[in-house]
N, C-alpha and C. Protein backbone atom coordinates (compact mmCIF):
# COMPACT_ATOMS: atom_id res chain seq x y z
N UNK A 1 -58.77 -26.60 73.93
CA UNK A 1 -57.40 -26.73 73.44
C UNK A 1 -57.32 -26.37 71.95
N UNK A 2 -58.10 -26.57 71.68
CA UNK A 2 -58.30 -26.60 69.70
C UNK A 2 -58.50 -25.22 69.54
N UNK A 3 -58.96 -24.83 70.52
CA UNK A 3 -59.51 -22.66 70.05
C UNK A 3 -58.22 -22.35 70.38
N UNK A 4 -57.69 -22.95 71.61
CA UNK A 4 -56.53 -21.88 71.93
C UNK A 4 -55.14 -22.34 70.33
N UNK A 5 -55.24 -23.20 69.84
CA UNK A 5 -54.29 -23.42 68.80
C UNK A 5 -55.11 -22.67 67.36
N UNK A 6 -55.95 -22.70 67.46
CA UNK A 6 -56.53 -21.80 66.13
C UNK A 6 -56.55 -20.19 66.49
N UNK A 7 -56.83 -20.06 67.57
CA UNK A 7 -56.81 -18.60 67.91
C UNK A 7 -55.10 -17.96 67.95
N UNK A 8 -54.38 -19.30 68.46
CA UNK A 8 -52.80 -18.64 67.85
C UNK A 8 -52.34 -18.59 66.61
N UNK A 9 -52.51 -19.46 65.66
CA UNK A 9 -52.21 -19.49 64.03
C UNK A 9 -53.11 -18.70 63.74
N UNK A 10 -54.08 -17.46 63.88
CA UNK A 10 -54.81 -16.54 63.22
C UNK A 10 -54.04 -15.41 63.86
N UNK A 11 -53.47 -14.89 64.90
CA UNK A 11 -52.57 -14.38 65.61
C UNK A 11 -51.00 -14.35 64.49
N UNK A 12 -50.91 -15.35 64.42
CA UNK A 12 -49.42 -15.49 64.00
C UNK A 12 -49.95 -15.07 62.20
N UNK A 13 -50.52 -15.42 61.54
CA UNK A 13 -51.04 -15.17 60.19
C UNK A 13 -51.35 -13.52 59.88
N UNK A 14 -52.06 -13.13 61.14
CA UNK A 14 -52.43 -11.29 61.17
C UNK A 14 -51.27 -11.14 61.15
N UNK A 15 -50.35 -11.34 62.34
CA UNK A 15 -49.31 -10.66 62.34
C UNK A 15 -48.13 -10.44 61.13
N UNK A 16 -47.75 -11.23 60.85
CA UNK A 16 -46.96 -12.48 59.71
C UNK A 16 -47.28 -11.19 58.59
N UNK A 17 -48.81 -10.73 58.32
CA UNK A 17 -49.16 -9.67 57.63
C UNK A 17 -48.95 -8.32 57.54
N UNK A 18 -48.48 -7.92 58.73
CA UNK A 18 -48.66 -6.83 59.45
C UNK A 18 -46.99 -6.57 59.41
N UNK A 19 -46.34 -7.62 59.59
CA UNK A 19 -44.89 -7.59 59.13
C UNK A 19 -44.99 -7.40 57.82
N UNK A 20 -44.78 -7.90 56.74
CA UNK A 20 -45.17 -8.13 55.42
C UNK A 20 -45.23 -6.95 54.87
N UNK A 21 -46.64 -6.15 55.31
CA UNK A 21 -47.25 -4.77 54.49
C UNK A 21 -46.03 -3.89 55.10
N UNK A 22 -45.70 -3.67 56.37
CA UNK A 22 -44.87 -2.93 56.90
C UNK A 22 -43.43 -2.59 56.26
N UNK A 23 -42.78 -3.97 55.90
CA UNK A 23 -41.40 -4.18 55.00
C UNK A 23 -41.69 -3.89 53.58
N UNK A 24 -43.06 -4.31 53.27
CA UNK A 24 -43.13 -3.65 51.74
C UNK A 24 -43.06 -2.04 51.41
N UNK A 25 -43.68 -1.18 52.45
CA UNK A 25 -43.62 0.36 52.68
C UNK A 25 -42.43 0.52 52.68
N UNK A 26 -41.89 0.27 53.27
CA UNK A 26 -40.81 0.69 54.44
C UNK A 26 -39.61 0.86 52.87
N UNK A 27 -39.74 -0.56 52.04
CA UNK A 27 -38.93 -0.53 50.74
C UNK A 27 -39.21 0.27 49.92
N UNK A 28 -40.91 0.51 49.60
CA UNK A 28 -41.34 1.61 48.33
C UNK A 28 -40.99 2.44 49.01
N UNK A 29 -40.86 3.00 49.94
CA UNK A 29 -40.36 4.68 50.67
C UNK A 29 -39.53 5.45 49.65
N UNK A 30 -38.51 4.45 48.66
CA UNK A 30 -37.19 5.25 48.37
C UNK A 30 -37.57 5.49 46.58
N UNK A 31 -38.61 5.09 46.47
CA UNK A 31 -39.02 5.06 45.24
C UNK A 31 -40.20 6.68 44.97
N UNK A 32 -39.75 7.10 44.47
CA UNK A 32 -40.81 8.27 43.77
C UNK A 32 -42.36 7.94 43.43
N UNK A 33 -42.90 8.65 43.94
CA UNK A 33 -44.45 8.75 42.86
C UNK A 33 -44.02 9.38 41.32
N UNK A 34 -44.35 7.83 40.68
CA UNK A 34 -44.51 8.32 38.76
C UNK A 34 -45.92 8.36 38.87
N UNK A 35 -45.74 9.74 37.93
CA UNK A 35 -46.88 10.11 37.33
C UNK A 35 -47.23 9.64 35.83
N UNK A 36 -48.56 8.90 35.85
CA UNK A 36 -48.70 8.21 34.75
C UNK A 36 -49.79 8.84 33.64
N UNK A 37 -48.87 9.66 32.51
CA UNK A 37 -49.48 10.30 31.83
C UNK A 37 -50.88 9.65 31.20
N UNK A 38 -52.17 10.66 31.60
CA UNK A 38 -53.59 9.66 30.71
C UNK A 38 -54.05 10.54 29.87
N UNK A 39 -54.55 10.22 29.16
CA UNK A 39 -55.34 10.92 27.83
C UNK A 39 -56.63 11.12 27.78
N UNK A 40 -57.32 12.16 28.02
CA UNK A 40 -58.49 12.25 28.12
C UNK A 40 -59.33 12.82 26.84
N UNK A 41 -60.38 12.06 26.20
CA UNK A 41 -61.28 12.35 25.12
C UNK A 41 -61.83 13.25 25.22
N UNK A 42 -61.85 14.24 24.38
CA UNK A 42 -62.08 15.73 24.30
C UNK A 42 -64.08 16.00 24.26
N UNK A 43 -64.34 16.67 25.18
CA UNK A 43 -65.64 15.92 25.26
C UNK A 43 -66.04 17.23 24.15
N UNK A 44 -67.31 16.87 23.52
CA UNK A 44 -67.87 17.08 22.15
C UNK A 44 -69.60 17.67 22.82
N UNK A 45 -69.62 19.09 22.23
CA UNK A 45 -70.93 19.02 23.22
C UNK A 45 -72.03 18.70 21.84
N UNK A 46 -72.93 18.26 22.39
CA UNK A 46 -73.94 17.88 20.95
C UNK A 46 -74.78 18.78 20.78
N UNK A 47 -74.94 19.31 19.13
CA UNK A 47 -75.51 20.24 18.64
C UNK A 47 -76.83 20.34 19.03
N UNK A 48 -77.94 21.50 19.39
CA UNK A 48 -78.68 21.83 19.12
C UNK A 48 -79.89 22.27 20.84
């Protein structure tokens, strides 16, 4: 009895997740990729 109630609240918790990540996409969809300007150190070759 105790597996079958832990094996459903790990069920309901995956899922619960699986909703979750899904609605979070589903919202960034309407949002653009920014491109986040980086600066890269000019590499220096060493003498000799």
């Amino acid at each position: 009895m105790t597996q079958i109630i832990l094996n459903s609240a790990v069920a309901i918790l995956i899922a619960a997740a699986v909703v979750t990540t899904a609605a979070a996409a589903l919202r960034g969809e309407d949002r653009a990729m920014q491109k986040v300007p980086v600066r890269a150190k000019a590499r220096r070759h060493p003498k000799g």
